[in-house]
C-alpha atoms as a PDB file:
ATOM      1  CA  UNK A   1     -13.175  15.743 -13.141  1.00  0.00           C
ATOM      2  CA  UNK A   2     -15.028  13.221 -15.024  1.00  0.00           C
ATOM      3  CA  UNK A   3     -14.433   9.763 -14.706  1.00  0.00           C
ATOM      4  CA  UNK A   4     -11.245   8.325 -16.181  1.00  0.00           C
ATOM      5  CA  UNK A   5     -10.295   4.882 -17.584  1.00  0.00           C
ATOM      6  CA  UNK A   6      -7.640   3.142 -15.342  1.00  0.00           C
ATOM      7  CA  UNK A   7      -4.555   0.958 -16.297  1.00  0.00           C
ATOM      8  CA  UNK A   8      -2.347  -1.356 -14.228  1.00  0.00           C
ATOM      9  CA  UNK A   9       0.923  -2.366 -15.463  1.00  0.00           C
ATOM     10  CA  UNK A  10       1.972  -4.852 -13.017  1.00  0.00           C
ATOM     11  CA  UNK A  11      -0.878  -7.061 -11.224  1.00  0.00           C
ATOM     12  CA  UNK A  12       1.011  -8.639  -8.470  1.00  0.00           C
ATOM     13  CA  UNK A  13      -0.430  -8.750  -4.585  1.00  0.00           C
ATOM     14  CA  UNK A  14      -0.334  -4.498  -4.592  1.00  0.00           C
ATOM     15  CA  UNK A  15      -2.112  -4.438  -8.092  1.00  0.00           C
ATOM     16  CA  UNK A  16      -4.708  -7.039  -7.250  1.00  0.00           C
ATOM     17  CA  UNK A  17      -5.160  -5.654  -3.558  1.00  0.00           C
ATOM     18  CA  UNK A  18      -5.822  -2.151  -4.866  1.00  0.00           C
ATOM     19  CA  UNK A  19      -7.858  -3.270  -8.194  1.00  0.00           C
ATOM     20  CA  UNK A  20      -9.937  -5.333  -6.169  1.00  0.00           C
ATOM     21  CA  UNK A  21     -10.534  -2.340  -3.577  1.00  0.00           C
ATOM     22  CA  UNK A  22     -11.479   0.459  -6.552  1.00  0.00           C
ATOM     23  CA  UNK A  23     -14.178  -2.508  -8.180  1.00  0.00           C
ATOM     24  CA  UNK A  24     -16.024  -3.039  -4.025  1.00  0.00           C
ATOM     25  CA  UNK A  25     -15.908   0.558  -3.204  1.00  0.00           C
ATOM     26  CA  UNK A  26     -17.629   0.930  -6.672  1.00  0.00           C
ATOM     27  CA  UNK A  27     -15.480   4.111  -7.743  1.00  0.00           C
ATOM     28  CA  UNK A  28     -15.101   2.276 -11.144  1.00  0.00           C
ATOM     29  CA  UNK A  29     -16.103  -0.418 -13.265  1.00  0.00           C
ATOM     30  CA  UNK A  30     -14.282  -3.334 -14.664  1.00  0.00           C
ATOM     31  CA  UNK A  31     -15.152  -2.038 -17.877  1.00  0.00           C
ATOM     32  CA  UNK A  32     -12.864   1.028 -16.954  1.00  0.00           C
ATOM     33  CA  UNK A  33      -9.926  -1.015 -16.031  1.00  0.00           C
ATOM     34  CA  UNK A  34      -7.378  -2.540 -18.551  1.00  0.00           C
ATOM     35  CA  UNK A  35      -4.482  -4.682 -16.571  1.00  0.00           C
ATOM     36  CA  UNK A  36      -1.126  -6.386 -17.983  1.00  0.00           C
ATOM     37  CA  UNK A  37       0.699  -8.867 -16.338  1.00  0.00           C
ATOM     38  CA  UNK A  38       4.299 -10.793 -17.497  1.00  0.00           C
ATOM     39  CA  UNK A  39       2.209 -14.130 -17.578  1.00  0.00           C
ATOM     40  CA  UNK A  40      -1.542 -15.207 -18.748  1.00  0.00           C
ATOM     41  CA  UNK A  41      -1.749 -17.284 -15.411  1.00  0.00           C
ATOM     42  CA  UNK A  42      -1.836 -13.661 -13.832  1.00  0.00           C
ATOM     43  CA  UNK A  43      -3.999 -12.520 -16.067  1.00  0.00           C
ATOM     44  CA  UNK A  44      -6.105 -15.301 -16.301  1.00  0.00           C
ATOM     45  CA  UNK A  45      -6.214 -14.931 -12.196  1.00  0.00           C
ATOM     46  CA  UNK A  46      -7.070 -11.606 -12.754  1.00  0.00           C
ATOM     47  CA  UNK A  47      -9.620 -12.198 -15.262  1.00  0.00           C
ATOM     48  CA  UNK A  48     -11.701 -14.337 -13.402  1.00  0.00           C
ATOM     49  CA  UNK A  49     -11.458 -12.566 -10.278  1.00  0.00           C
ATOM     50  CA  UNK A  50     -12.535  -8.797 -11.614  1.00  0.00           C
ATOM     51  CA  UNK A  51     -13.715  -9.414 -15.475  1.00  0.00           C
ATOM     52  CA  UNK A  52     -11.489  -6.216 -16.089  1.00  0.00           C
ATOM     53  CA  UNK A  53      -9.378  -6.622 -19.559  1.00  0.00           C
ATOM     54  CA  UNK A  54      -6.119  -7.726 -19.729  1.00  0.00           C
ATOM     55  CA  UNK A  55      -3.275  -7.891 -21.893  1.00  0.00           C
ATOM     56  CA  UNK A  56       0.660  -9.144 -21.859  1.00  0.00           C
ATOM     57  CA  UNK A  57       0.938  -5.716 -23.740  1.00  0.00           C
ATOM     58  CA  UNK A  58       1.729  -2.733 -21.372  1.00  0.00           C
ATOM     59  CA  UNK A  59       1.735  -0.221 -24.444  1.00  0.00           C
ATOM     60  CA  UNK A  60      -1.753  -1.634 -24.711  1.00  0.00           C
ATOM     61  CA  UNK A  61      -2.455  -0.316 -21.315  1.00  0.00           C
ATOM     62  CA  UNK A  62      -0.903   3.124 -21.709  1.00  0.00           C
ATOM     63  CA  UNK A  63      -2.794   3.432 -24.915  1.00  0.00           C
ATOM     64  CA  UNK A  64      -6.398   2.849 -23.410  1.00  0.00           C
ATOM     65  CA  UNK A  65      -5.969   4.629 -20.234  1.00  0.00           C
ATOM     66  CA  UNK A  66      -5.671   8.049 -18.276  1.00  0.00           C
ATOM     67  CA  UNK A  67      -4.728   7.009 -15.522  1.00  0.00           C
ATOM     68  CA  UNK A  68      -1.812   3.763 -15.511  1.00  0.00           C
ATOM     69  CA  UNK A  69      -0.653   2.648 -12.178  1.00  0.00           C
ATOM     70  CA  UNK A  70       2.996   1.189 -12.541  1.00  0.00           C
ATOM     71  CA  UNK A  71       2.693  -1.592  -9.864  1.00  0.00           C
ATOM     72  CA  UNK A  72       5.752  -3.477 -11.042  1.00  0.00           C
ATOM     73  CA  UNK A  73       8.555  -4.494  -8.942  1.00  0.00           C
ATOM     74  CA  UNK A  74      11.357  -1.676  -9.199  1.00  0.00           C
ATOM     75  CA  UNK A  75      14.228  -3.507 -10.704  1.00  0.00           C
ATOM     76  CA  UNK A  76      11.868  -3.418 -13.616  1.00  0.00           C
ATOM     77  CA  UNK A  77      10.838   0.065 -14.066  1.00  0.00           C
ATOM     78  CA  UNK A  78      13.407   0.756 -16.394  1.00  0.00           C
ATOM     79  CA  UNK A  79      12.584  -1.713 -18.684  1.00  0.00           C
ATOM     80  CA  UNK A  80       8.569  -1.353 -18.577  1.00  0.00           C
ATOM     81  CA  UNK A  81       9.251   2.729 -19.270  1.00  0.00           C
ATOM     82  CA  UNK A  82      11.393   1.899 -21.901  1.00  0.00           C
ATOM     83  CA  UNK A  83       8.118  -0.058 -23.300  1.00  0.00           C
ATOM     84  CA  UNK A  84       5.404   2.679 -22.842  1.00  0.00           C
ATOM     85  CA  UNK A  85       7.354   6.022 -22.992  1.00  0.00           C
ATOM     86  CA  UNK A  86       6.209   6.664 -27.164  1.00  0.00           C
ATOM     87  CA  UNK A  87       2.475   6.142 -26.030  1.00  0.00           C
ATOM     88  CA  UNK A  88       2.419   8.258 -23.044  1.00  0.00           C
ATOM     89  CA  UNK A  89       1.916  11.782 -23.979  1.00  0.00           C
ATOM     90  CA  UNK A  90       1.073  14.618 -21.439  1.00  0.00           C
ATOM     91  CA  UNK A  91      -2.265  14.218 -20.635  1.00  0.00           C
ATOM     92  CA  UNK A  92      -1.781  10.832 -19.189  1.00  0.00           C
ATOM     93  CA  UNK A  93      -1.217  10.524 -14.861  1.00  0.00           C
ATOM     94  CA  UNK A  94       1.586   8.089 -14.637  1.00  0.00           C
ATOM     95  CA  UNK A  95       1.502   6.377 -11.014  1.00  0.00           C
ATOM     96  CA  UNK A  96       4.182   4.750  -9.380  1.00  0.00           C
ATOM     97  CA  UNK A  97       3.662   2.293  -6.942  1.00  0.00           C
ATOM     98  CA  UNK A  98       7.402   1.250  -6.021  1.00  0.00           C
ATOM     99  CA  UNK A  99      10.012   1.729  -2.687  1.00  0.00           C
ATOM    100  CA  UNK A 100      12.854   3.901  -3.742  1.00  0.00           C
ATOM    101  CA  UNK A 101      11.410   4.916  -7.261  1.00  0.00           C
ATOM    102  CA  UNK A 102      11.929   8.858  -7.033  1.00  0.00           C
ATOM    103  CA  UNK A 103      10.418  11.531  -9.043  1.00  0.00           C
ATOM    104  CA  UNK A 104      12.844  12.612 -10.688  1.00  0.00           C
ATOM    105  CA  UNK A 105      14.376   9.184 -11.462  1.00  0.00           C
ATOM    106  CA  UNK A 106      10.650   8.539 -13.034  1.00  0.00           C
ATOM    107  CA  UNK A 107      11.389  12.079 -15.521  1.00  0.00           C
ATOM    108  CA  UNK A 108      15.012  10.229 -16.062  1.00  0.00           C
ATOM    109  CA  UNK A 109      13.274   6.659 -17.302  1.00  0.00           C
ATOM    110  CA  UNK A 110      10.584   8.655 -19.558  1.00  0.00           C
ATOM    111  CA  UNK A 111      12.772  10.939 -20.874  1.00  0.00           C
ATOM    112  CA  UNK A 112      10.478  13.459 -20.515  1.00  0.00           C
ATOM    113  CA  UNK A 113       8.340  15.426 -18.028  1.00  0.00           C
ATOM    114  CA  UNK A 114       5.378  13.416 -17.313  1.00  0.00           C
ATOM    115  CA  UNK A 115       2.136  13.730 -15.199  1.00  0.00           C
ATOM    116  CA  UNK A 116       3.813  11.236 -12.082  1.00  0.00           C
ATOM    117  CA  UNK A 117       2.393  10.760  -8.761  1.00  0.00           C
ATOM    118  CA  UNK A 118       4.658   8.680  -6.579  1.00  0.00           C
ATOM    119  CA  UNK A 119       2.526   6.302  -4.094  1.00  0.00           C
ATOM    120  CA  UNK A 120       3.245   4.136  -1.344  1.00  0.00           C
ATOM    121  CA  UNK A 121       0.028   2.339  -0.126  1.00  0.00           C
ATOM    122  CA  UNK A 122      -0.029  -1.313   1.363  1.00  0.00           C
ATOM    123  CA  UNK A 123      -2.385  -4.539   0.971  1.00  0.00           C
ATOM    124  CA  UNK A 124      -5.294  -3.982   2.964  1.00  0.00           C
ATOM    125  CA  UNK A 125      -6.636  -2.223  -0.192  1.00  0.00           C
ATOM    126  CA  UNK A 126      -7.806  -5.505  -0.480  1.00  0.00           C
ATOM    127  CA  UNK A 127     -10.194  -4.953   2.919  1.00  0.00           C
ATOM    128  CA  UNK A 128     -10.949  -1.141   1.841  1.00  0.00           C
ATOM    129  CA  UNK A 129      -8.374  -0.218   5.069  1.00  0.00           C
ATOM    130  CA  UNK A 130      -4.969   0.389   3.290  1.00  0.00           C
ATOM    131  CA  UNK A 131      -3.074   3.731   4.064  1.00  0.00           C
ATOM    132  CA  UNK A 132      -1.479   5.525   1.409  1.00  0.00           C
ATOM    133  CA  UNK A 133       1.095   8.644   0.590  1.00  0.00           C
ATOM    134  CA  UNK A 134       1.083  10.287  -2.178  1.00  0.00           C
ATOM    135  CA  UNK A 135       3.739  12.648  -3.530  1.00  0.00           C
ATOM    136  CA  UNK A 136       3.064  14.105  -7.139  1.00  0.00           C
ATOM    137  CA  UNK A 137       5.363  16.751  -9.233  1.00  0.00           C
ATOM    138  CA  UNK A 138       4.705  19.755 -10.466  1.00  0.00           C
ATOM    139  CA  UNK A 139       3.382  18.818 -13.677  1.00  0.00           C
ATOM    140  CA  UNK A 140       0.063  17.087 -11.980  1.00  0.00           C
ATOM    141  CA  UNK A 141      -2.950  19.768 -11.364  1.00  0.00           C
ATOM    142  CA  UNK A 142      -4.845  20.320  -8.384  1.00  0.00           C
ATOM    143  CA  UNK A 143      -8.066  18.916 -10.158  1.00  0.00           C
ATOM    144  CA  UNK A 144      -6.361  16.164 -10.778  1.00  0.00           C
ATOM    145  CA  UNK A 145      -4.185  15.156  -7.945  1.00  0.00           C
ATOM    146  CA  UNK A 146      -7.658  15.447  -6.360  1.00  0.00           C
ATOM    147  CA  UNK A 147      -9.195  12.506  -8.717  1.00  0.00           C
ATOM    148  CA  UNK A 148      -5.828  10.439  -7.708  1.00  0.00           C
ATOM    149  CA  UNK A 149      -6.686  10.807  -4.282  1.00  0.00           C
ATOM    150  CA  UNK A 150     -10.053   9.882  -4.414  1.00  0.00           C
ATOM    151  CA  UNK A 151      -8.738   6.620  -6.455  1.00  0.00           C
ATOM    152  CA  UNK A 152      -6.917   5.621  -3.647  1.00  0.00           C
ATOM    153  CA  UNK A 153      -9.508   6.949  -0.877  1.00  0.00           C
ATOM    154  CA  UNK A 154     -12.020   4.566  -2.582  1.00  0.00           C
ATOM    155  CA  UNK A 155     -10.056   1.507  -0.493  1.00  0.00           C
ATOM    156  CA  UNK A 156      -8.729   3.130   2.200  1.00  0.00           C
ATOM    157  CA  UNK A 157      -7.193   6.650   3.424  1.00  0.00           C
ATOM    158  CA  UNK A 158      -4.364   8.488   1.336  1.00  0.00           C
ATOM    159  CA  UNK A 159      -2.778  11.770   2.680  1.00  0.00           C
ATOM    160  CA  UNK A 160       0.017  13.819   0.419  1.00  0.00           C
ATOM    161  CA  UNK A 161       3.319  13.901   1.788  1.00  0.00           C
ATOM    162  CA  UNK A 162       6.915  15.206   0.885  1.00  0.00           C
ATOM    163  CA  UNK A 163       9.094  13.054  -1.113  1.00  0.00           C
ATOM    164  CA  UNK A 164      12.006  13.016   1.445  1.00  0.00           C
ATOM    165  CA  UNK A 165       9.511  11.495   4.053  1.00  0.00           C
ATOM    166  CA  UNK A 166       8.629   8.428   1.103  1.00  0.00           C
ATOM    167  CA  UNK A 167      11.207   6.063   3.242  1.00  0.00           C
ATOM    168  CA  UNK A 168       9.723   6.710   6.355  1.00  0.00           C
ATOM    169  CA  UNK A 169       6.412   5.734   5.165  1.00  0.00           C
ATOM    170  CA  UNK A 170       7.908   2.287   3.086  1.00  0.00           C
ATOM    171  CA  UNK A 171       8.672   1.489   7.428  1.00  0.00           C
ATOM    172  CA  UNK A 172       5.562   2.653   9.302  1.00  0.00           C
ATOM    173  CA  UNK A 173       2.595   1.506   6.172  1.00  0.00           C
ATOM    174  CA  UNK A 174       4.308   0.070   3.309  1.00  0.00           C
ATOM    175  CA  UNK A 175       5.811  -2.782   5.443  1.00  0.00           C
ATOM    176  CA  UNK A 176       4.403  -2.680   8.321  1.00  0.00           C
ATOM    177  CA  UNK A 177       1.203  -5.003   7.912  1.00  0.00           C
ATOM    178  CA  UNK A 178       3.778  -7.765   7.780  1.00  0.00           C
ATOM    179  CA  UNK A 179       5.003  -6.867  11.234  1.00  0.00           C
ATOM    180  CA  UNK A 180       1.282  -6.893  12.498  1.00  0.00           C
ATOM    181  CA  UNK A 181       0.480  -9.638  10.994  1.00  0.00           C
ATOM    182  CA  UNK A 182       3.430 -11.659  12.917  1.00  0.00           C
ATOM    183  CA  UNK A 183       2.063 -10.154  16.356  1.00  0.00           C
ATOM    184  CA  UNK A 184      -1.348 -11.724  15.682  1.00  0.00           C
ATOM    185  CA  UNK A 185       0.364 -14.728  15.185  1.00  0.00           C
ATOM    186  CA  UNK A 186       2.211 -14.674  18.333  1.00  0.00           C
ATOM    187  CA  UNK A 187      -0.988 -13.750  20.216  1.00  0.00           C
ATOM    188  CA  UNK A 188      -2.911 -16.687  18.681  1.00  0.00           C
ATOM    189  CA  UNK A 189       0.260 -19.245  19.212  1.00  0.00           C
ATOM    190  CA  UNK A 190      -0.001 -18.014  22.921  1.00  0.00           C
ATOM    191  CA  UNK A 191      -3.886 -18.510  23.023  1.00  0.00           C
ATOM    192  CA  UNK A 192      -3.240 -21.906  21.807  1.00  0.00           C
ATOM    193  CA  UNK A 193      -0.453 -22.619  24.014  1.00  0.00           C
ATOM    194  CA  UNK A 194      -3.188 -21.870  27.001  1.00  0.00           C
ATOM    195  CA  UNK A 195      -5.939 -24.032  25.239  1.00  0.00           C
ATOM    196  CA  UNK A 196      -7.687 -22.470  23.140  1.00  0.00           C
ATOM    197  CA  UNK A 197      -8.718 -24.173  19.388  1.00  0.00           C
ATOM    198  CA  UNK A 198      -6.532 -22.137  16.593  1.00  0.00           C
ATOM    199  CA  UNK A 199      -9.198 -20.754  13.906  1.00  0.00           C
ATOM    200  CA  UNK A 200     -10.913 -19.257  17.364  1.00  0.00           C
ATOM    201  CA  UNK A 201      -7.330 -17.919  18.463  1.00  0.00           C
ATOM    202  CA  UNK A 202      -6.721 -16.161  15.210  1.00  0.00           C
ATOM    203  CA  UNK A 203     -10.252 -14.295  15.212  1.00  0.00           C
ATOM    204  CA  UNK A 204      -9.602 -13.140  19.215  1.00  0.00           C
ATOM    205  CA  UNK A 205      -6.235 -11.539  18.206  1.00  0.00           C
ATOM    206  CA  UNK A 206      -7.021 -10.119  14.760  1.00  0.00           C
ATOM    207  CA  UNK A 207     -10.246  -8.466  16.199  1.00  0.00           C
ATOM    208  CA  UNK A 208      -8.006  -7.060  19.166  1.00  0.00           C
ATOM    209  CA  UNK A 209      -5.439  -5.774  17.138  1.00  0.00           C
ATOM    210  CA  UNK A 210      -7.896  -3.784  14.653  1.00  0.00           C
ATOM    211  CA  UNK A 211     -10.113  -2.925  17.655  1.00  0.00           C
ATOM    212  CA  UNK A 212      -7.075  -1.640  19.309  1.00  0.00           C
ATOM    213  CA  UNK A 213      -5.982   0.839  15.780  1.00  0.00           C
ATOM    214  CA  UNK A 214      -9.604   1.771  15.759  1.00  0.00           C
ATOM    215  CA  UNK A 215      -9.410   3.256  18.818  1.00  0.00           C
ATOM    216  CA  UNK A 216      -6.678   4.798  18.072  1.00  0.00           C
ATOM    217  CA  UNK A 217      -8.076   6.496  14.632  1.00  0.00           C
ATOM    218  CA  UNK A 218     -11.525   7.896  16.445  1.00  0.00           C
ATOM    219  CA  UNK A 219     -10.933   8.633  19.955  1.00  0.00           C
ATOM    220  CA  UNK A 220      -8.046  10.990  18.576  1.00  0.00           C
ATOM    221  CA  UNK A 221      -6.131   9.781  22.205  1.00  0.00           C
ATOM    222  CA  UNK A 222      -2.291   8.951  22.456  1.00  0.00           C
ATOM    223  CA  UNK A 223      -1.791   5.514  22.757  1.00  0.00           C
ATOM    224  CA  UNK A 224      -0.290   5.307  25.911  1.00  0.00           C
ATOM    225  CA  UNK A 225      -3.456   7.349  27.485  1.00  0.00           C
ATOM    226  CA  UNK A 226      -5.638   4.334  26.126  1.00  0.00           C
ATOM    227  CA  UNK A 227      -2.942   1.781  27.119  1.00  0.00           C
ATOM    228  CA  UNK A 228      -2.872   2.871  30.225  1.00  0.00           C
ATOM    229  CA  UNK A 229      -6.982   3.024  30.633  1.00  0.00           C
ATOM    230  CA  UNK A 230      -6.510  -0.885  29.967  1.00  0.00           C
ATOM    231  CA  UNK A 231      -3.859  -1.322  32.830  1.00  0.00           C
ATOM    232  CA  UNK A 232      -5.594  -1.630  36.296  1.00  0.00           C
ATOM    233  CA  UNK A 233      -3.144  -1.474  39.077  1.00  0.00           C
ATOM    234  CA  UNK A 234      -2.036  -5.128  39.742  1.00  0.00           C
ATOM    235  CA  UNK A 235      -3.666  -6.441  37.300  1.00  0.00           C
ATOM    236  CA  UNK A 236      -3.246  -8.707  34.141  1.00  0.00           C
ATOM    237  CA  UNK A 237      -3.069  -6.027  31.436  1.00  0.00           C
ATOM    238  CA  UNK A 238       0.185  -4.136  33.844  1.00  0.00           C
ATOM    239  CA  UNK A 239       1.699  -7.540  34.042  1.00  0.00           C
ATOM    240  CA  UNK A 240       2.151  -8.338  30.587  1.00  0.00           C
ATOM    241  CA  UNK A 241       2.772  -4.546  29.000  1.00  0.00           C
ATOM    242  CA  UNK A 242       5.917  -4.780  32.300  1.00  0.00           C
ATOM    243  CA  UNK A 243       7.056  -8.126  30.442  1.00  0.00           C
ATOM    244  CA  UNK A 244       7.015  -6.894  26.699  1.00  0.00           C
ATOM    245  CA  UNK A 245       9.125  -3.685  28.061  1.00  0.00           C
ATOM    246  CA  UNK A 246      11.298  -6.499  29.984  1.00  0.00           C
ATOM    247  CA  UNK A 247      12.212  -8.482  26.735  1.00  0.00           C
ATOM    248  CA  UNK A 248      12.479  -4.842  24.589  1.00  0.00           C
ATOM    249  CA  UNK A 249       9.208  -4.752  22.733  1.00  0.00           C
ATOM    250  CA  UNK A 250       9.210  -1.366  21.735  1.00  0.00           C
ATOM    251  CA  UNK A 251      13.155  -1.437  21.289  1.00  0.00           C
ATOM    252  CA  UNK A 252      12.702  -4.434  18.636  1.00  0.00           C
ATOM    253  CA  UNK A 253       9.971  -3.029  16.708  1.00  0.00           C
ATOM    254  CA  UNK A 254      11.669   0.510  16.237  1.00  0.00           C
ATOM    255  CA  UNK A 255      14.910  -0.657  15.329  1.00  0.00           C
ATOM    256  CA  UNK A 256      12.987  -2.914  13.159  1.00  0.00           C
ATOM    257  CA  UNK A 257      10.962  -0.595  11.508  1.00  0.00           C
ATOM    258  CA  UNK A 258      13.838   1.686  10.765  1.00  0.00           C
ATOM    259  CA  UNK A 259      16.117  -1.401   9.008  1.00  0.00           C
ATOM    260  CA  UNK A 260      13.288  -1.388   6.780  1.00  0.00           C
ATOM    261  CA  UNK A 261      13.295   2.374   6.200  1.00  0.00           C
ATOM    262  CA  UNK A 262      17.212   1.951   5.795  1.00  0.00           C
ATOM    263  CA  UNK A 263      16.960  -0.434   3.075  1.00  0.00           C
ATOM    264  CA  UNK A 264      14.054   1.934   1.170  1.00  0.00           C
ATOM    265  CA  UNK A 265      17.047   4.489   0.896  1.00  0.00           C
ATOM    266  CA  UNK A 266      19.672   2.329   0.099  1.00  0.00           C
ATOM    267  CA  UNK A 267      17.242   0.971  -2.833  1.00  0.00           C
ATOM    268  CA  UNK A 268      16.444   4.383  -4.005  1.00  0.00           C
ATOM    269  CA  UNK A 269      20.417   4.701  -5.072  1.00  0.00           C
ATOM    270  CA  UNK A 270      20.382   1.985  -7.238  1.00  0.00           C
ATOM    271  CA  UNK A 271      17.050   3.273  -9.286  1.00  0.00           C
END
């Protein structure tokens, strides 16, 4: 499929993550991209940052793209739809970046079948390392649920997954960076507590934790079969994994994680 010309309606932290990781892997050119925003300090932000063109005009977007990502917050969908629905005609590949958005909720707001892909990725698009689902209906092709794919492959990995699993996925991806990036915290605060200078702490846990997930990713190993590699008997390593199972670790962080899934779903009933 030839290359298409991309629009983002909504340029918040997801919108500037991911147009920021399509411009550095070099999939497309800021020539290609046309962004709106609900203020020109957004834009402006945007502007300076990318050199894409922007607009406060989302029909504007619709009408000078193929390809519009929707990265608004959901509350809003309605509204923005309401907006771009008379320019979007068939050929165009709607994508909607929002939790509890469904499908057929996006056919409801349109009032029409449309091209939709639903997609849940998260912000390290900025670093070219986000992780993204992608669910699209039957009105999208192969060939070009295919060029979607390599859109969002271009700053980071996307795999196709069934809608009903699109909560599950807001908890372990969507979210979960957040959650991460409170345990590097804690590991730093602890390095500090024990001496060590702060900007040095941060680098020590951050390049654990991703060292750590990239084992994970190419050794193909469960994680408790490297965890345990780590744990010599008596050691250090035994003696704090023994304390975070003490004060519930994994306990905290699945209960967690599934509040956050919980509250996807209950979202979804209100779109």
């Amino acid at each position: 499929m030839k290359e298409k010309r991309i629009g983002f309606i909504g340029c918040g932290n997801m919108g500037f993550a991911m147009i920021g990781g399509i411009l550095k892997s070099g999939v497309s050119t800021a020539l290609q991209i046309t962004a709106s925003a609900g203020t020109k300090e957004t834009l402006d932000r945007i502007s300076r940052s990318y050199g894409i063109r922007t607009t406060l005009n989302n029909s504007e977007v619709i009408k000078n793209s193929d390809i519009v990502f929707l990265a608004v917050k959901p509350h809003l969908y309605e509204t923005v739809i309401k907006e771009i629905r008379n320019d979007t005609d068939d050929g165009k590949i709607i994508v909607a970046i929002a939790a509890g958005v469904s499908l057929s909720r996006l056919n409801h707001f349109f009032q029409k079948p449309v091209k939709a892909v639903r997609a849940m990725p998260n912000t390290p698009a900025m670093a070219l390392e986000a992780m993204s689902a992608l669910t699209p209906n039957d009105c999208v092709t192969e060939t070009e649920m295919q060029y979607v794919i390599s859109l969002f492959e271009s700053f980071g990995q996307a795999e196709i997954v069934p809608e009903s699993l699109m909560d599950a996925v807001t908890g372990v991806s969507g979210s979960s960076p957040a959650y991460v990036y409170l345990f590097i915290e804690a590991m730093a605060d602890a390095a500090v507590a024990d001496g060590m200078p702060r900007k040095q702490a941060y680098k020590f846990a951050a390049q654990a934790v991703y060292g750590a997930a990239k084992m994970v990713l190419t050794t193909g190993k469960h994680p408790g079969e490297l965890k345990d590699a780590v744990c010599s008997p008596g050691g250090t390593t035994i003696e704090a994994v023994a304390k975070l199972e003490e004060l519930g670790l994994r306990h905290t962080v699945i209960q967690s994680q599934r509040s956050c899934t919980a509250k996807s779903k209950e979202m979804s009933k209100y779109m």
